[in-house]
Protein backbone atom coordinates (compact mmCIF):
# COMPACT_ATOMS: atom_id res chain seq x y z
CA UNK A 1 39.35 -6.82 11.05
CA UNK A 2 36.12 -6.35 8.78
CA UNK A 3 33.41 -5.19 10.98
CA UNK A 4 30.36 -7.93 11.15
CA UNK A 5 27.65 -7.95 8.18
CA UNK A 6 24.28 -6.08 9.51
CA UNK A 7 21.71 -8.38 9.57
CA UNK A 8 17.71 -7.42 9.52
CA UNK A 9 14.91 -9.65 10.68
CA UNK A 10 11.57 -8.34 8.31
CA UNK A 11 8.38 -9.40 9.45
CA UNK A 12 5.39 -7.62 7.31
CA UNK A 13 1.71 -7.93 8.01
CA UNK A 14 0.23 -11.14 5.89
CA UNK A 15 -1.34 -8.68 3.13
CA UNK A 16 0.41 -8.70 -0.14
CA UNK A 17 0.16 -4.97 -0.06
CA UNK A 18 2.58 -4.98 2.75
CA UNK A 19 4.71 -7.92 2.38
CA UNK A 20 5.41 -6.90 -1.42
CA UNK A 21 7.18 -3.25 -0.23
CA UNK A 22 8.80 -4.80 1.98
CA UNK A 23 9.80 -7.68 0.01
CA UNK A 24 11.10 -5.03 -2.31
CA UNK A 25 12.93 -2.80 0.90
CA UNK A 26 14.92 -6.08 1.59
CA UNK A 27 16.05 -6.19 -2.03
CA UNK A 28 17.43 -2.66 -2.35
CA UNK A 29 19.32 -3.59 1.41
CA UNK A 30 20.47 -6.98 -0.03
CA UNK A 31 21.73 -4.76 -2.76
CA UNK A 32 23.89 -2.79 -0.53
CA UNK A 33 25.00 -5.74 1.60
CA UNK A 34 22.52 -5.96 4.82
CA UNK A 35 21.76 -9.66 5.67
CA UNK A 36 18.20 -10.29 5.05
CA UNK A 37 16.36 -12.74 6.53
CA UNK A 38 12.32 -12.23 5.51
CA UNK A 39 9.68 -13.97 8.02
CA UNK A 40 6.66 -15.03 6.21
CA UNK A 41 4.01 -18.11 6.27
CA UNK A 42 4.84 -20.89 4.01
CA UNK A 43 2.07 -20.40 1.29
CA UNK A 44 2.76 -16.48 1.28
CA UNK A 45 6.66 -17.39 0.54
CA UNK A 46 5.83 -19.71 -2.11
CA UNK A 47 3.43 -16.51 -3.80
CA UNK A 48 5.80 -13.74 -2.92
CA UNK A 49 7.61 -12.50 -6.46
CA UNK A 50 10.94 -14.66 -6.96
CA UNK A 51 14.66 -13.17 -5.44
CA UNK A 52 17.09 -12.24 -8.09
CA UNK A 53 19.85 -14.98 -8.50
CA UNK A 54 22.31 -12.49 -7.28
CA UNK A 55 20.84 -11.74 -3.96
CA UNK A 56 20.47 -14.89 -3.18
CA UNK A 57 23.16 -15.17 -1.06
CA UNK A 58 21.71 -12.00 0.90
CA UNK A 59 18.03 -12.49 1.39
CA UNK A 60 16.97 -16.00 3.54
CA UNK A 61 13.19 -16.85 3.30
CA UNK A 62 12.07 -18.03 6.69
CA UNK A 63 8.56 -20.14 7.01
CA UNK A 64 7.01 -19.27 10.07
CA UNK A 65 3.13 -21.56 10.30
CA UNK A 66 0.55 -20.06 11.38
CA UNK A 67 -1.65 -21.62 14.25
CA UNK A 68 -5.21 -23.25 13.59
CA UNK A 69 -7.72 -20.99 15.05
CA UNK A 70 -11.70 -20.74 15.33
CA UNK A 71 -13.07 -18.82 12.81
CA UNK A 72 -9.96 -19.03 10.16
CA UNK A 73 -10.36 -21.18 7.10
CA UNK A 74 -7.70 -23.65 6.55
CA UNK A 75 -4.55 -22.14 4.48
CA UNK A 76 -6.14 -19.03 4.16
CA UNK A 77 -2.64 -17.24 4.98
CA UNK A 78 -2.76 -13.57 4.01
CA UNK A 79 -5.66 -10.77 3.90
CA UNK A 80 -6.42 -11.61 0.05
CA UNK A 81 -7.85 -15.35 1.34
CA UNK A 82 -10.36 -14.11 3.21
CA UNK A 83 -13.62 -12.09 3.56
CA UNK A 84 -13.27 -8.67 5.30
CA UNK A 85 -15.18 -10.12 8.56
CA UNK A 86 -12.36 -12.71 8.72
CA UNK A 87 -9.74 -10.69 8.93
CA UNK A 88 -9.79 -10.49 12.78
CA UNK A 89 -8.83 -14.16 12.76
CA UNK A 90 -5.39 -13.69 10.63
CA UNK A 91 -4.63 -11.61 13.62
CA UNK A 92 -5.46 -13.49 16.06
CA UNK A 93 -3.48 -16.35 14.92
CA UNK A 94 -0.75 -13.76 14.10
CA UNK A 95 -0.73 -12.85 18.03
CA UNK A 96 0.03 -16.95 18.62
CA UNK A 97 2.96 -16.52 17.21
CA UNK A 98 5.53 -15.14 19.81
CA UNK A 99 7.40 -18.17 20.85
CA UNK A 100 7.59 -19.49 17.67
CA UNK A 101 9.39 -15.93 16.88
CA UNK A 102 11.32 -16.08 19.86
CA UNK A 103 12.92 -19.46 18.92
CA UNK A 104 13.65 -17.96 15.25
CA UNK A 105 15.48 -15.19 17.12
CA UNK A 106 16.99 -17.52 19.55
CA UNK A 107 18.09 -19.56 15.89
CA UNK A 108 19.56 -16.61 14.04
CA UNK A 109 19.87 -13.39 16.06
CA UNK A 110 19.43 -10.29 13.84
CA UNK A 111 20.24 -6.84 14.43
CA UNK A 112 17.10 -5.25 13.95
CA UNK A 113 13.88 -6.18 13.61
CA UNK A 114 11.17 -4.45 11.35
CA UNK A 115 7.88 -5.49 11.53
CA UNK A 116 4.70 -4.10 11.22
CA UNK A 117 1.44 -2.51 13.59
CA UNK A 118 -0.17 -5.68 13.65
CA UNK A 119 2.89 -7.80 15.51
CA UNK A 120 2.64 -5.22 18.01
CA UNK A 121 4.13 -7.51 20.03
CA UNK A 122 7.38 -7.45 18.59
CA UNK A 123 9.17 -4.86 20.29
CA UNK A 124 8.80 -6.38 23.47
CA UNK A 125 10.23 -9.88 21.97
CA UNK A 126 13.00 -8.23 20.70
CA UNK A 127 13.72 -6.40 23.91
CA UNK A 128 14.41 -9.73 25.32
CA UNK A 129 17.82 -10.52 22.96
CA UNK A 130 18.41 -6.93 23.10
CA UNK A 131 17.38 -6.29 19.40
CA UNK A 132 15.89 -2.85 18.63
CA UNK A 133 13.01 -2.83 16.62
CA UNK A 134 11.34 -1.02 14.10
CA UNK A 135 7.72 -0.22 12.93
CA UNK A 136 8.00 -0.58 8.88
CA UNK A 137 4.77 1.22 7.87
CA UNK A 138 3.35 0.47 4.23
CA UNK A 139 0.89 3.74 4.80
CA UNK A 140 1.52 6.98 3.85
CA UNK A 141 3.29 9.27 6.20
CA UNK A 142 -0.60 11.98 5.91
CA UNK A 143 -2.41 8.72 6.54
CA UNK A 144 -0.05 7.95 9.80
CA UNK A 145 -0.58 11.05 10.83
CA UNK A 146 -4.23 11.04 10.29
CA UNK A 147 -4.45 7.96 12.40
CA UNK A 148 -2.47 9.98 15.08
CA UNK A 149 -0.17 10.09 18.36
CA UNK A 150 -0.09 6.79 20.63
CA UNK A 151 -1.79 9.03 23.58
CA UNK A 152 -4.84 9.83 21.08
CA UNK A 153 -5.16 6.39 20.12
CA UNK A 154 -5.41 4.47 23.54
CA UNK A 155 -7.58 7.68 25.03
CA UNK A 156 -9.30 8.97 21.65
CA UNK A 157 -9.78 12.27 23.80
CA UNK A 158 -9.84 14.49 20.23
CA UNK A 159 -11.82 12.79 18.19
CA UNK A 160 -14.66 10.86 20.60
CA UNK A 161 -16.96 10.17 17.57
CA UNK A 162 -17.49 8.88 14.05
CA UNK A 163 -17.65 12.53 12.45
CA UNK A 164 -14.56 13.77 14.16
CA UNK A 165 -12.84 11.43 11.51
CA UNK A 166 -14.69 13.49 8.55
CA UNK A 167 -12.17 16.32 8.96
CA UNK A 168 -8.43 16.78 9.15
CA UNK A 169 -7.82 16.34 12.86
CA UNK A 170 -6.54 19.62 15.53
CA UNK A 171 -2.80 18.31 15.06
CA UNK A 172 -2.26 19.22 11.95
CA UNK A 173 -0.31 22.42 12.31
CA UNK A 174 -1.36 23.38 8.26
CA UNK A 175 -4.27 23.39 6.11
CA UNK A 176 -4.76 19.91 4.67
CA UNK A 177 -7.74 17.60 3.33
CA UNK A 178 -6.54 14.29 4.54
CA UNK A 179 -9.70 12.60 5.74
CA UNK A 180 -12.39 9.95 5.85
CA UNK A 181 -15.78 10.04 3.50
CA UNK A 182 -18.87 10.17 6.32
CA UNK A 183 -20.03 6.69 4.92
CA UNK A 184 -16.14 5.12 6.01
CA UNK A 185 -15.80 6.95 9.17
CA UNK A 186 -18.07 4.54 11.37
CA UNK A 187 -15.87 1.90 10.31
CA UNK A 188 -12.75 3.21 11.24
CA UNK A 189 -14.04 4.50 14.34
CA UNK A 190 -14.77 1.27 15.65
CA UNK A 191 -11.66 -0.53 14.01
CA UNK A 192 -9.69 2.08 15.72
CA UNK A 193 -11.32 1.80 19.35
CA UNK A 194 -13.31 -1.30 19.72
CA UNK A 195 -11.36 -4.69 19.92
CA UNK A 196 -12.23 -7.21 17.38
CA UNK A 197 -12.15 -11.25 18.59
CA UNK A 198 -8.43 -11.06 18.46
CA UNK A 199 -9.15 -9.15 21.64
CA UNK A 200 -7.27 -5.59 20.80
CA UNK A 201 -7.95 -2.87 18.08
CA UNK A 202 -6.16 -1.47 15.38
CA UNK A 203 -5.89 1.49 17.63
CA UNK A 204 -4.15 -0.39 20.34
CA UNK A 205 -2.07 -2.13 18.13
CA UNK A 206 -0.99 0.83 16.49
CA UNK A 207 -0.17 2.42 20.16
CA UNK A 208 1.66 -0.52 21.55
CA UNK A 209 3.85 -0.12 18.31
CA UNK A 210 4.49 3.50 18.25
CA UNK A 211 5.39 3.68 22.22
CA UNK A 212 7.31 0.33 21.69
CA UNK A 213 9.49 0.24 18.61
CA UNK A 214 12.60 2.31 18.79
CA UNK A 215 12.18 3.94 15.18
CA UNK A 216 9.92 4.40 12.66
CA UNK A 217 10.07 3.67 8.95
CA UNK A 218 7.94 4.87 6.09
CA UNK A 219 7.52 4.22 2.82
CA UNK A 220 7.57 7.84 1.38
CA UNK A 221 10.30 10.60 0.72
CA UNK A 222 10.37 14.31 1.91
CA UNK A 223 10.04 15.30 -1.83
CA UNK A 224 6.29 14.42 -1.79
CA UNK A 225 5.18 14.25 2.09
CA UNK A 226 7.41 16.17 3.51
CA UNK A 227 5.38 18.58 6.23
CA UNK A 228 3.52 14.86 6.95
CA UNK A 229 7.03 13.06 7.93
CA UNK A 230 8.04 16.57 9.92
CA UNK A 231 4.60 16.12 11.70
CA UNK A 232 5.17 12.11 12.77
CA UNK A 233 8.27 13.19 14.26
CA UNK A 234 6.23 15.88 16.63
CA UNK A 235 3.53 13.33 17.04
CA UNK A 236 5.57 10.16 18.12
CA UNK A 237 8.77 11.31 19.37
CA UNK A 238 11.09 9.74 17.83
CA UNK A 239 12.65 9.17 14.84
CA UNK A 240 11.22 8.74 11.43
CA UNK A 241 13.40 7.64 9.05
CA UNK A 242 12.26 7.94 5.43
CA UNK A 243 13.12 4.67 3.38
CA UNK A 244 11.59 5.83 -0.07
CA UNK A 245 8.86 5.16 -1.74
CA UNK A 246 10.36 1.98 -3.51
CA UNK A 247 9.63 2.67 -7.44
CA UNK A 248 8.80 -0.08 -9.68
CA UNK A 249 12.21 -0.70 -11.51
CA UNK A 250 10.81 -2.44 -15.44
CA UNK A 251 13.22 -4.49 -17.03
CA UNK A 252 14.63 -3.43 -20.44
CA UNK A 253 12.07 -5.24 -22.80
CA UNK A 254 8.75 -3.99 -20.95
CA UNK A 255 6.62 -4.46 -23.52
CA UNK A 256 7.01 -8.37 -24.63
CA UNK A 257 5.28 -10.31 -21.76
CA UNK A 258 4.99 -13.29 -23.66
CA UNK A 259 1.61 -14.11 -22.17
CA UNK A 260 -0.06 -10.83 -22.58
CA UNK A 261 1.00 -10.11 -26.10
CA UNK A 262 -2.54 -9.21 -27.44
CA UNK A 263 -2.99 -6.92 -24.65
CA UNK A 264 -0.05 -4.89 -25.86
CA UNK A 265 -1.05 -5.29 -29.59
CA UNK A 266 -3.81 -3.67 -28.96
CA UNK A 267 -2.25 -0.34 -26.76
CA UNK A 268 -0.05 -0.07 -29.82
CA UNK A 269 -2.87 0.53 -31.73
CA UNK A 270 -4.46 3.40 -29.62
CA UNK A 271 -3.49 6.69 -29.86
CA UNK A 272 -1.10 8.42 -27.29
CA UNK A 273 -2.46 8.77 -23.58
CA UNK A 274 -5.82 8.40 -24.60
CA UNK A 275 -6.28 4.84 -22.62
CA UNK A 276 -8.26 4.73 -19.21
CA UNK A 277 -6.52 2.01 -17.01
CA UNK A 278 -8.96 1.00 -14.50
CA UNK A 279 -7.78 -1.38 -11.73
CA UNK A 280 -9.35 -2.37 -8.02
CA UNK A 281 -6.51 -4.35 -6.46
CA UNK A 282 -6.66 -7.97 -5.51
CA UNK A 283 -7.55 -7.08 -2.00
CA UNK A 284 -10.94 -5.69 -2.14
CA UNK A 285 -13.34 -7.74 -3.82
CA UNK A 286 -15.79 -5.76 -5.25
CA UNK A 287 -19.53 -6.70 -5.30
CA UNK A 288 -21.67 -7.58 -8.89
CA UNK A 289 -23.40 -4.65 -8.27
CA UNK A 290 -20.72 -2.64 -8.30
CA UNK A 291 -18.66 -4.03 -10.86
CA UNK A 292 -21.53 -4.14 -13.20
CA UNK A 293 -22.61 -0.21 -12.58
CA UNK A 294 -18.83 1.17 -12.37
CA UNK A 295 -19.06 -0.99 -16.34
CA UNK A 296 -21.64 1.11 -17.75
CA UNK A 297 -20.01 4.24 -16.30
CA UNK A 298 -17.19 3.30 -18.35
CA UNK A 299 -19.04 2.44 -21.11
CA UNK A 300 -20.93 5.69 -21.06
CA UNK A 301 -17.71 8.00 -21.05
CA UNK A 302 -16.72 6.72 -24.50
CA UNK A 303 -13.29 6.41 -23.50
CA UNK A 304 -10.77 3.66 -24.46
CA UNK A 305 -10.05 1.50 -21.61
CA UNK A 306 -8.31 -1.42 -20.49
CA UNK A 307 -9.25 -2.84 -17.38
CA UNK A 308 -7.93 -5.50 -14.94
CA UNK A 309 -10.85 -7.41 -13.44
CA UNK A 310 -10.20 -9.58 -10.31
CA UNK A 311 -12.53 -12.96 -11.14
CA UNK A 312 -15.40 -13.11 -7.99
CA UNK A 313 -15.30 -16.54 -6.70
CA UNK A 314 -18.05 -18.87 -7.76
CA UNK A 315 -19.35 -16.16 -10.54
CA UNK A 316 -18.81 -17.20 -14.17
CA UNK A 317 -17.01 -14.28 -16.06
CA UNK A 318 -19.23 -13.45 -18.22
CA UNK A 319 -21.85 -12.93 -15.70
CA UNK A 320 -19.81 -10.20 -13.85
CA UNK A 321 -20.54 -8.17 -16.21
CA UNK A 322 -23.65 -6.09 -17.67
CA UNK A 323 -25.21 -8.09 -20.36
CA UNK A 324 -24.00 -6.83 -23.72
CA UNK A 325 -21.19 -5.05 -22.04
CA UNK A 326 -18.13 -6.64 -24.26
CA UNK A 327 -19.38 -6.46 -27.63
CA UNK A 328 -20.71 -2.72 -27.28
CA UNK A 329 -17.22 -1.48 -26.03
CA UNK A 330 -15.03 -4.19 -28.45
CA UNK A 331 -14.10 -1.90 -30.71
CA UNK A 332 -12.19 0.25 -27.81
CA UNK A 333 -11.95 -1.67 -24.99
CA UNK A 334 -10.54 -4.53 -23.43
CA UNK A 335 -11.22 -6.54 -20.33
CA UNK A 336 -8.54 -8.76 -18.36
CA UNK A 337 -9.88 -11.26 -16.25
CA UNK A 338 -7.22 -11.94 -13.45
CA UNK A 339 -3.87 -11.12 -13.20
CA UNK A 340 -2.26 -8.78 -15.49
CA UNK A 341 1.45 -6.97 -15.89
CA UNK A 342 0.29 -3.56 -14.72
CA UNK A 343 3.23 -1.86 -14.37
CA UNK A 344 3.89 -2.65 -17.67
CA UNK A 345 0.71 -1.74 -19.34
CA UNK A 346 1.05 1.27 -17.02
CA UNK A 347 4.00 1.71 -18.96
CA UNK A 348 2.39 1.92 -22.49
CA UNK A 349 2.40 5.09 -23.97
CA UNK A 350 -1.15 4.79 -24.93
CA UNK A 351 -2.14 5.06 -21.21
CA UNK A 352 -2.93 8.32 -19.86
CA UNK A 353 -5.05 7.96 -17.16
CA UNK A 354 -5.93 5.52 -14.03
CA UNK A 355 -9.31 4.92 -12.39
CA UNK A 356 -9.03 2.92 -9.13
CA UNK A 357 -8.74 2.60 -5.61
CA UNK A 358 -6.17 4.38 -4.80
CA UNK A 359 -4.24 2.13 -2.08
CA UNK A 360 -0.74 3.60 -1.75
CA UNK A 361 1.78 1.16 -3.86
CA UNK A 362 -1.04 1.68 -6.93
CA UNK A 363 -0.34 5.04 -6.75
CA UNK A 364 3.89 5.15 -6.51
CA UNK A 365 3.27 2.67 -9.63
CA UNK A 366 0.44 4.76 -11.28
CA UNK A 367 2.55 8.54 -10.62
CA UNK A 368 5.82 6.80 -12.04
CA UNK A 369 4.27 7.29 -14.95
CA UNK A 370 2.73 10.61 -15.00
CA UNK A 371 -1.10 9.31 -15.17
CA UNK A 372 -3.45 11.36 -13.75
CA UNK A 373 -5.69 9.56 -11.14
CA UNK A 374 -9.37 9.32 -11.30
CA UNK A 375 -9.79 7.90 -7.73
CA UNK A 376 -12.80 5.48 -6.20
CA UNK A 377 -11.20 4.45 -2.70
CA UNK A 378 -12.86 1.41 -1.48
CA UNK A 379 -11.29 0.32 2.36
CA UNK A 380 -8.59 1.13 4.87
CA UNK A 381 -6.59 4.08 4.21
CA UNK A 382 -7.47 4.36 0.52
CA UNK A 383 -9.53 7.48 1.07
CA UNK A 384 -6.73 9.38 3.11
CA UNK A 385 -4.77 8.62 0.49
CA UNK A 386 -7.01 9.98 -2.47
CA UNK A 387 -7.56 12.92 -0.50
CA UNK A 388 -3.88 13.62 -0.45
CA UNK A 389 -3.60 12.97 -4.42
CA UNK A 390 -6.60 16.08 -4.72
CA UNK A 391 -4.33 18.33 -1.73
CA UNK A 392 -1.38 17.88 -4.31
CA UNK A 393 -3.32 18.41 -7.60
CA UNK A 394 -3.04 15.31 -9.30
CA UNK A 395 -5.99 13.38 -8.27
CA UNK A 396 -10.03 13.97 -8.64
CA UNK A 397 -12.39 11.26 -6.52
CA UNK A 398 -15.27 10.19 -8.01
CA UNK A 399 -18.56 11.70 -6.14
CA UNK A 400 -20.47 9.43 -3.95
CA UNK A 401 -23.87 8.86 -2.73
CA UNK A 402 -24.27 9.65 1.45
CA UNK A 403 -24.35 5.84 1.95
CA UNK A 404 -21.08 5.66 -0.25
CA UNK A 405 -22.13 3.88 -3.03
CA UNK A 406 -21.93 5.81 -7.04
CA UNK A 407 -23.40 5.76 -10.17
CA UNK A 408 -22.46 5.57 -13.51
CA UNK A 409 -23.05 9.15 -14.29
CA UNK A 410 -20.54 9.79 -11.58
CA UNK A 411 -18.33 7.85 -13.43
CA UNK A 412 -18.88 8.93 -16.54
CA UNK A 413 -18.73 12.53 -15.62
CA UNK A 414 -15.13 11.91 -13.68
CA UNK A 415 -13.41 10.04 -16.47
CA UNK A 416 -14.40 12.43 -18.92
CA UNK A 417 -13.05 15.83 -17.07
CA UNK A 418 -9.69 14.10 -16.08
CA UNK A 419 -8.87 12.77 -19.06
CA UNK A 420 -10.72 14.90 -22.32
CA UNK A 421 -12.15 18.30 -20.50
CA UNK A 422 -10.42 21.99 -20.20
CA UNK A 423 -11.39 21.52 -16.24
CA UNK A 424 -9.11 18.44 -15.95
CA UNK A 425 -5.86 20.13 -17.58
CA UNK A 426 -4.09 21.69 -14.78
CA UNK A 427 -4.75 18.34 -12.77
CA UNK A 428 -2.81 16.24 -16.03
CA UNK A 429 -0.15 19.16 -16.22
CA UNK A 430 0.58 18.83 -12.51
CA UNK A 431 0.18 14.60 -12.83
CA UNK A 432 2.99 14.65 -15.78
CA UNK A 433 5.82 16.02 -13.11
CA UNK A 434 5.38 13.34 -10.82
CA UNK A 435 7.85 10.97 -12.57
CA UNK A 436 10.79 13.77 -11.62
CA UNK A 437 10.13 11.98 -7.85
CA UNK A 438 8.38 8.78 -8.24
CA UNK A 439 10.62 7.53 -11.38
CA UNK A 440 13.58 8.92 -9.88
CA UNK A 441 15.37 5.95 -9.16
CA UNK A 442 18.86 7.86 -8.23
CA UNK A 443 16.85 9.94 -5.78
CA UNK A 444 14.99 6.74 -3.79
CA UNK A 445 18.60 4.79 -4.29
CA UNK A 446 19.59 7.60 -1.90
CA UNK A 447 16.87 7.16 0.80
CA UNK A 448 17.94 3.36 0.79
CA UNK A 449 21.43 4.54 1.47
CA UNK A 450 21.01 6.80 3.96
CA UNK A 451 18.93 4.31 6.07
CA UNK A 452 21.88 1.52 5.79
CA UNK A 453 24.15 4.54 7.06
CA UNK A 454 22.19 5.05 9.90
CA UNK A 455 21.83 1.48 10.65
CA UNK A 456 24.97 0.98 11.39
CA UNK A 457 25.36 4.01 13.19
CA UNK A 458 22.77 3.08 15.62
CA UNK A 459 24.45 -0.24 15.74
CA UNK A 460 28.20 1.12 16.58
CA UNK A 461 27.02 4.42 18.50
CA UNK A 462 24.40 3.15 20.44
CA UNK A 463 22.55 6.31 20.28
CA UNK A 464 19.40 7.94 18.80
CA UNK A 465 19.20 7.97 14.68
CA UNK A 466 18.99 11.68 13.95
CA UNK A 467 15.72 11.31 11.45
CA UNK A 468 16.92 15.10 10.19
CA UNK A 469 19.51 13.27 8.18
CA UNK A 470 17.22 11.29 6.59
């Protein structure tokens, strides 16, 4: 008799930097014949990238609504609808949703659930139908371990104040630069210990997780983080299961979005890698004063550049910029206002370099293709992650002021010795490998593999996943 089709329950945080991975996990699992059923908010389903026709079959998108609640604009559904202050209240309504998950439990029982730090709640829910659970991180494995053990997070007994986050905490068994800029570490000391008006903090969401899930997956292979997935093992005891670091897979013809066909005309006419990309994200919106001063650092380098500009609500285009801006750089650059194919003008072999934020799925997309990284992290765990992009050679930050803001010169300056300057060669040398891991499609096929394996032997054996074999 066949044995019964696994079937896994995904239920990301509502940020499109989250769902997206693990939109993309539940592909490669489709692919390899898990049951997928993916729990999102109705407008975030109807914005989430299309399933292939042939998976179909194997991935079910499930409409959970979310609850009205003070303080959170109507169908604002995911992080990228709201201001930073209003984040709190996509939590909060998040947290209103357990009996509504119950029920889709109760409707479809899955075998697993993985969910994320936010639904810390989850575990417990899942306890109930006797479902184990999962904590599907889209961070880093250095920036998990930065963040630290569940015991250190409900007692913060190590690191009691703001400049204890400055450094790379006592836990770390090596030497290692993962940590905050002084200017972000008052921030994520409070986020971390103080609840917000969804009554808990990312701290205490993150320990009820960790002590609650059964195992832990991460999006990021031993290749690249290994010592850091080693460490989460020591720190949370139990397994970590590596899932990959889910590479951008381009389709054959990469270079004939009909849409964007002048943008491509015109990397065909520069020469090889001598094009800045520059790119923020659609999740942190960027003030005019910032946009317009990072401009004429840009401008000042001389470089060619393409960048993608997210459009500031209620501020005309042309007014985001400095005055004079476009016709000074026209005859080698180009601005994008909106959405643009960046893998595929990542792609382009004109490219060959990448100043942004440096939030973690920019960077699998950005090292796929060899680029260099000039780095400006803006929020969250962006600065962990540039720091580990300098710790591994392949990444300079751009230097700040004390109260975190730059200048142009900065700018300037940073462009110019990644991409042109003698200084910046060993950091493009060492940038150029990176595709032997993050382009390696054979070698994160495998991770994908492994973790179906295990599934099922955690579903047969009804003992502990050995993360070794991972």
């Amino acid at each position: 008799m066949a044995s019964k089709q696994c079937h896994v329950m995904m239920f990301p945080w509502l940020a499109f930097g989250h769902m997206i991975p693990s939109l993309e996990f539940s592909k490669r699992l489709a692919a390899k014949g898990v049951r997928i059923s993916f729990v999102s908010t109705p407008r975030n389903i109807q914005r989430l990238p299309s399933v292939p026709s042939d998976l179909a079959n194997q991935i079910k998108l499930v409409e959970i609504h979310l609850p009205p609640v003070d303080g959170l604009p109507q169908n604002c559904e995911a992080t990228v609808d709201l201001q930073q202050s209003e984040i709190q209240y996509l939590k909060k309504a998040c947290d209103h949703l357990q009996q509504t998950f119950e029920k889709l439990l109760q409707e479809d029982l899955p075998d697993y659930v993985l969910f994320d730090f936010v639904q810390c709640w989850i575990p417990e829910t899942a306890a109930k139908f006797g479902v184990p659970s999962a904590y599907l991180s889209a961070f880093s494995a250095s920036s998990l371990a930065f963040i630290g053990p569940p015991n250190e997070l409900k007692s913060s007994s190590q690191r009691a104040k703001p400049e204890d986050f400055t450094v790379a905490p006592e836990w770390f068994p090596f030497p290692s630069l993962i940590s905050h800029r002084p200017d972000q570490a008052a921030m994520i000391f409070r986020n971390l210990n103080f609840p917000d008006e969804s009554g808990l903090s990312s701290g205490q969401r993150f320990a009820t997780t960790l002590e609650g899930c059964d195992f832990v997956a991460v999006r990021s292979c031993r290749e690249f983080e290994g010592d850091y997935l080693n460490l989460l093992e020591e720190l949370y005891q139990k397994p970590v299961l590596s899932i990959g670091i889910l590479p951008p897979i381009l389709a054959a013809n990469k270079f004939s979005h009909p849409n964007f066909s002048s943008i491509f005309k015109w990397l065909d006419k520069q020469e090889k890698k001598s094009v800045v990309f520059v790119g923020f994200g659609t999740e942190y919106k960027m003030p005019i004063k910032e946009v317009q001063e990072l401009a004429l650092g840009i401008e000042l380098s001389q470089l060619p550049y393409i960048w993608i500009l997210r459009k500031t609500e209620g501020v005309d285009s042309s007014d985001m910029l400095p005055n004079g801006f476009l016709a000074r750089t026209s005859n080698h650059g180009m601005v994008c206002f909106g959405w643009a194919p960046q893998c595929e003008i990542l792609a382009h072999p004109a490219i060959g370099g990448c100043l942004f934020h440096s939030g973690w799925g920019s960077v699998i997309e950005t090292l796929s293709f060899g680029h260099p990284q000039i780095l400006m992290p803006m929020v969250a765990d962006q600065g962990l992650v540039a720091k580990l992009l300098v710790e591994k050679g392949i990444g300079y930050e751009v230097k700040r002021n004390e109260n975190g803001s730059f200048c142009l010169d900065a700018v300037a300056m940073s462009l110019r010795r990644v991409m042109l300057e003698q200084e910046g060669r060993r950091l493009r040398s060492e940038a150029a490998k990176m595709p032997t891991i993050f382009a390696n499609q054979d070698l994160q096929d495998d991770y994908t593999s492994k973790f179906v394996e295990l599934l099922s032997n955690y579903k047969i054996k009804k003992h502990s996943i050995s993360a070794k074999s991972s």
